[in-house]
C-alpha atoms as a PDB file:
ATOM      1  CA  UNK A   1     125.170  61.724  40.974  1.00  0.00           C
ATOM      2  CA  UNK A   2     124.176  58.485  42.341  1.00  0.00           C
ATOM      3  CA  UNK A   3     125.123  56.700  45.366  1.00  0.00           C
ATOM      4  CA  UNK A   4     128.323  54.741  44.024  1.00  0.00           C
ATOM      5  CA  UNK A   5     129.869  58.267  42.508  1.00  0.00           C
ATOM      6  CA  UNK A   6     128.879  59.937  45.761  1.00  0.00           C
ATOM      7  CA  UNK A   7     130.857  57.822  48.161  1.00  0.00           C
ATOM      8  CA  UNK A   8     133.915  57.163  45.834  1.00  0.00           C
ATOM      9  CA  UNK A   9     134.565  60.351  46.219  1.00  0.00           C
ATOM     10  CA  UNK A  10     133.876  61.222  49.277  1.00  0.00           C
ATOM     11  CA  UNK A  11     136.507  57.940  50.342  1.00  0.00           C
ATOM     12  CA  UNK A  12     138.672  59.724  47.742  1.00  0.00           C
ATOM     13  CA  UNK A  13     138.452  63.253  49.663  1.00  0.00           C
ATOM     14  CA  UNK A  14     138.670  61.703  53.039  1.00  0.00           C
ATOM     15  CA  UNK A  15     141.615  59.404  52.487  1.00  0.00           C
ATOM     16  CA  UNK A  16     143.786  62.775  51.342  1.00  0.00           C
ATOM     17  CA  UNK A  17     144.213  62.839  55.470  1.00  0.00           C
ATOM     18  CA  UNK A  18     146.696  60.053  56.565  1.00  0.00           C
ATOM     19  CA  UNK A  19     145.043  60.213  59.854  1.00  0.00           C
ATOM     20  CA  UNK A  20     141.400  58.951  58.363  1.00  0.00           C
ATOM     21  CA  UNK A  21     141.958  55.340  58.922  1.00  0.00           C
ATOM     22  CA  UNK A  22     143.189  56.079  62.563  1.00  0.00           C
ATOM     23  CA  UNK A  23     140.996  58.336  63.720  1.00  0.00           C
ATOM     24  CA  UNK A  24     137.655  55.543  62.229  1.00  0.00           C
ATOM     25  CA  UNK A  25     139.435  53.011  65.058  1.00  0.00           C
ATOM     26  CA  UNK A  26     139.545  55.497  67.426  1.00  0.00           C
ATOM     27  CA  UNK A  27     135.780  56.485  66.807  1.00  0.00           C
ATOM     28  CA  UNK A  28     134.691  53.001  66.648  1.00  0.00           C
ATOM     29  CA  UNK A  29     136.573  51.356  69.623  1.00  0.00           C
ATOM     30  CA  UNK A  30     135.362  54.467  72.190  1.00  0.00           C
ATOM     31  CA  UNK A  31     131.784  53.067  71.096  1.00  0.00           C
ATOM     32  CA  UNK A  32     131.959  50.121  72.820  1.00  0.00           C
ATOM     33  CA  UNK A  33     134.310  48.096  75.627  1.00  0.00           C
ATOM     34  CA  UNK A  34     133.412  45.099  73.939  1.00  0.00           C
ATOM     35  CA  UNK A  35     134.811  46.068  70.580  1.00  0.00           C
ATOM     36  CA  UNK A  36     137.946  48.208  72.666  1.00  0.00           C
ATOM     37  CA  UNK A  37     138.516  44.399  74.047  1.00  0.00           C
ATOM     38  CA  UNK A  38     138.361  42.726  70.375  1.00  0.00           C
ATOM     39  CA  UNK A  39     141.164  45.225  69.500  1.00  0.00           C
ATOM     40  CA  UNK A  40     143.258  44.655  72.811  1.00  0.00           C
ATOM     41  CA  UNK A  41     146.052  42.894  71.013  1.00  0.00           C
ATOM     42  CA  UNK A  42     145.804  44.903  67.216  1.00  0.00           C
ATOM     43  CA  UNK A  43     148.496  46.382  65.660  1.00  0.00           C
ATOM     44  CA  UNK A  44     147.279  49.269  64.130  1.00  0.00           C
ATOM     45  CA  UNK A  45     149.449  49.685  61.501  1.00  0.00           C
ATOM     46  CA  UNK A  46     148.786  46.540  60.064  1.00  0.00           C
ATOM     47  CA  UNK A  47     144.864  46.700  60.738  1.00  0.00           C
ATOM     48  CA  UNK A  48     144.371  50.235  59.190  1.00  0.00           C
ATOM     49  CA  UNK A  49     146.038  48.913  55.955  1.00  0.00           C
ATOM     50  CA  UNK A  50     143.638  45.954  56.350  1.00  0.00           C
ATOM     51  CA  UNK A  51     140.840  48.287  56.660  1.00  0.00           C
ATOM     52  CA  UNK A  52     142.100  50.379  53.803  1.00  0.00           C
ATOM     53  CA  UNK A  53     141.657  47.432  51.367  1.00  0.00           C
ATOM     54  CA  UNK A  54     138.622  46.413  52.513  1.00  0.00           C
ATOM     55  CA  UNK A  55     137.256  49.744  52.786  1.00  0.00           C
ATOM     56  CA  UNK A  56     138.124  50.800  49.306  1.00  0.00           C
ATOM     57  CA  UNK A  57     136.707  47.522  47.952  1.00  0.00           C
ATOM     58  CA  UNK A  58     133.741  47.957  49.598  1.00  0.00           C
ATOM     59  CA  UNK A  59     133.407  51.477  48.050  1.00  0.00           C
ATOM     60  CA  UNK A  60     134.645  51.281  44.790  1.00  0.00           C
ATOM     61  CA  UNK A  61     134.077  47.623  43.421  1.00  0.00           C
ATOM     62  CA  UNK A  62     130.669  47.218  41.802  1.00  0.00           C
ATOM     63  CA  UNK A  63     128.140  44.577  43.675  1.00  0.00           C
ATOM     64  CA  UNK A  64     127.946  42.517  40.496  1.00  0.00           C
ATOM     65  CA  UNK A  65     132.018  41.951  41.214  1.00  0.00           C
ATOM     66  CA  UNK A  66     132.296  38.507  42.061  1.00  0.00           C
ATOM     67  CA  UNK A  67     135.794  38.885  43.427  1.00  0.00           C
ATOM     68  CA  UNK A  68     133.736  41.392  45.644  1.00  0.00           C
ATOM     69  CA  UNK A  69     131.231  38.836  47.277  1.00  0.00           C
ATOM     70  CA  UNK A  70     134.738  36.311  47.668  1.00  0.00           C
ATOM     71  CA  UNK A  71     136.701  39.171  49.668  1.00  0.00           C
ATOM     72  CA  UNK A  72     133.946  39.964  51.629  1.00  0.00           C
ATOM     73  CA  UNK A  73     132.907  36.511  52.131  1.00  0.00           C
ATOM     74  CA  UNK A  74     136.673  35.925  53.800  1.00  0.00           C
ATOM     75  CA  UNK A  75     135.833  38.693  55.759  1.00  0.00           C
ATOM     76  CA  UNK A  76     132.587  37.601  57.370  1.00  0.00           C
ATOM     77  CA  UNK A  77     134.761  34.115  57.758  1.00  0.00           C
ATOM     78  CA  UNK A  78     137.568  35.557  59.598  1.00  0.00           C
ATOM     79  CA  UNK A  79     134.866  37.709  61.542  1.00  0.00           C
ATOM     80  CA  UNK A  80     132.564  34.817  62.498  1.00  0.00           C
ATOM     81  CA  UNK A  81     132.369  32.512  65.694  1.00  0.00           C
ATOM     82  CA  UNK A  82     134.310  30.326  64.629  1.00  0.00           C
ATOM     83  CA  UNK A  83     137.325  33.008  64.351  1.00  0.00           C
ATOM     84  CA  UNK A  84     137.201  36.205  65.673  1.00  0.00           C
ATOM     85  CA  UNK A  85     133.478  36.236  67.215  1.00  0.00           C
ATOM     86  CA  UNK A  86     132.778  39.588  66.173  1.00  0.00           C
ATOM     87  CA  UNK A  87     128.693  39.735  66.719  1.00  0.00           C
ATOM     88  CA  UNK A  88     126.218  41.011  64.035  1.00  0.00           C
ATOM     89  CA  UNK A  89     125.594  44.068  66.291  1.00  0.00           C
ATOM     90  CA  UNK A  90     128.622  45.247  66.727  1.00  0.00           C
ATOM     91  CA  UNK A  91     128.810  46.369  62.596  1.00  0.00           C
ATOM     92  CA  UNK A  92     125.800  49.007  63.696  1.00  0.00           C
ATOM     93  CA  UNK A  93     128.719  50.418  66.122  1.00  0.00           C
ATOM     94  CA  UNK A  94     130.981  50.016  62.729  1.00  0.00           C
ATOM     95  CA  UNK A  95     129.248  51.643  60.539  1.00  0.00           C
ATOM     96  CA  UNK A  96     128.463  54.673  62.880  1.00  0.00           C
ATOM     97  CA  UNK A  97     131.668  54.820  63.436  1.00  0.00           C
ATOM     98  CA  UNK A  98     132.277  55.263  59.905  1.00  0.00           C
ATOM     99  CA  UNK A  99     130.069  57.621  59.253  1.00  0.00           C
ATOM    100  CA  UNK A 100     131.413  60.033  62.091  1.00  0.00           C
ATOM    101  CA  UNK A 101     134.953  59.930  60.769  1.00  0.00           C
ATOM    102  CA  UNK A 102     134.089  60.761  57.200  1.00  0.00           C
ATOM    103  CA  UNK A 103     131.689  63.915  58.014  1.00  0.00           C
ATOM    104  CA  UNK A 104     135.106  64.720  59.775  1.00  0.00           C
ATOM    105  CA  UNK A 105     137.577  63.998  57.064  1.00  0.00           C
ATOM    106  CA  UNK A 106     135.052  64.686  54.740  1.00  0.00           C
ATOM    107  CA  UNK A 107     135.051  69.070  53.677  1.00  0.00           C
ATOM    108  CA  UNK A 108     131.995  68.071  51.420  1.00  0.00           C
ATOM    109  CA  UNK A 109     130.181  66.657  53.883  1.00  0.00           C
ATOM    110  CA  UNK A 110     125.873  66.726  54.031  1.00  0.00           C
ATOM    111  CA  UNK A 111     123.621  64.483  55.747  1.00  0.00           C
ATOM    112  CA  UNK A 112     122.527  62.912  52.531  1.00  0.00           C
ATOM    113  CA  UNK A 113     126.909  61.826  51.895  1.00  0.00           C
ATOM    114  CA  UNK A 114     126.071  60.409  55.653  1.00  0.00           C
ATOM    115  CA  UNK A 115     122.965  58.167  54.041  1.00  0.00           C
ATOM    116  CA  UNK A 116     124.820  57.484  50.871  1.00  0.00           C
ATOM    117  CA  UNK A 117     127.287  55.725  52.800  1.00  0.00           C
ATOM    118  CA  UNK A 118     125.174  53.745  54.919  1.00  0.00           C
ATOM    119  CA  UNK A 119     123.076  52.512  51.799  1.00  0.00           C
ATOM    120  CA  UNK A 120     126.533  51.652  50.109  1.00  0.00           C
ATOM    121  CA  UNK A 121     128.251  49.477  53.509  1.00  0.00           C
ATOM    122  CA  UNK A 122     124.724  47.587  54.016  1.00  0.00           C
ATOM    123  CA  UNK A 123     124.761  45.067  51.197  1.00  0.00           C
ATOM    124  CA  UNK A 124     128.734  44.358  52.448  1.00  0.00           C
ATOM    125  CA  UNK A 125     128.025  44.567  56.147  1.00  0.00           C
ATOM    126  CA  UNK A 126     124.664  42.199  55.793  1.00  0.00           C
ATOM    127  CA  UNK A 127     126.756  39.719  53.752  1.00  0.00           C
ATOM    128  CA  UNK A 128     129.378  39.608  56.383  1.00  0.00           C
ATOM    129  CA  UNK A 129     126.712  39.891  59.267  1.00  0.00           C
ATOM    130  CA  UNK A 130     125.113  36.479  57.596  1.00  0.00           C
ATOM    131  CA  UNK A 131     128.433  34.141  57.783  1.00  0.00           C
ATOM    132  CA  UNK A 132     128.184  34.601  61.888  1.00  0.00           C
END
């Protein structure tokens, strides 16, 4: 199975859980008071559909997508200095974050899920990291 099968369906097994997308924010914003403080004013409910959206896109469109590169491109907009000033580091945070709450959510779970994820979020997160 390659990498794209691998992590739609692990998404697929861990978003059976309605508490997935809310236990990733509280993974991710315990990493950091920086990233706690970017989040001060969030509502949740809103931002976990965001990060559904994105999240799925990110997993299941292909990279050749071009409506992929546009979403994400909005994203590393919205995310750069000019907006939201959320710093190229902080996605390493992001990402483990990630990764923690799907070998939670995930029953499959293996190291090599772990590294199939990672290798599937880098192309998106280095796009995004770029438009800083």
């Amino acid at each position: 199975m390659d990498i794209y099968e691998t992590v739609k369906r692990s998404y697929e097994r861990c978003v059976e859980a309605e508490s997935f997308f809310g236990d990733f924010y509280d993974t991710f914003l315990a990493k950091s008071s920086e990233v706690s403080e970017k989040f001060a004013e969030t509502d949740f409910k809103v931002q976990n559909n965001l990060l559904k959206a994105s999240l799925y896109m990110m997993v299941v469109l292909r990279d050749e997508d071009p409506s992929q590169r546009e979403a994400l491109e909005r994203i590393g907009e919205t995310h750069s200095r000019r907006h939201y000033d959320i710093r190229p580091e902080l996605y390493d945070l992001w990402l483990d974050g990630l990764v923690e709450t799907v070998a939670r959510h995930d029953a499959e779970y293996t190291d090599d899920i772990g590294r199939a994820w990672r290798e599937r979020m880098a192309p998106g997160i280095a796009l995004i990291r770029s438009m800083y």
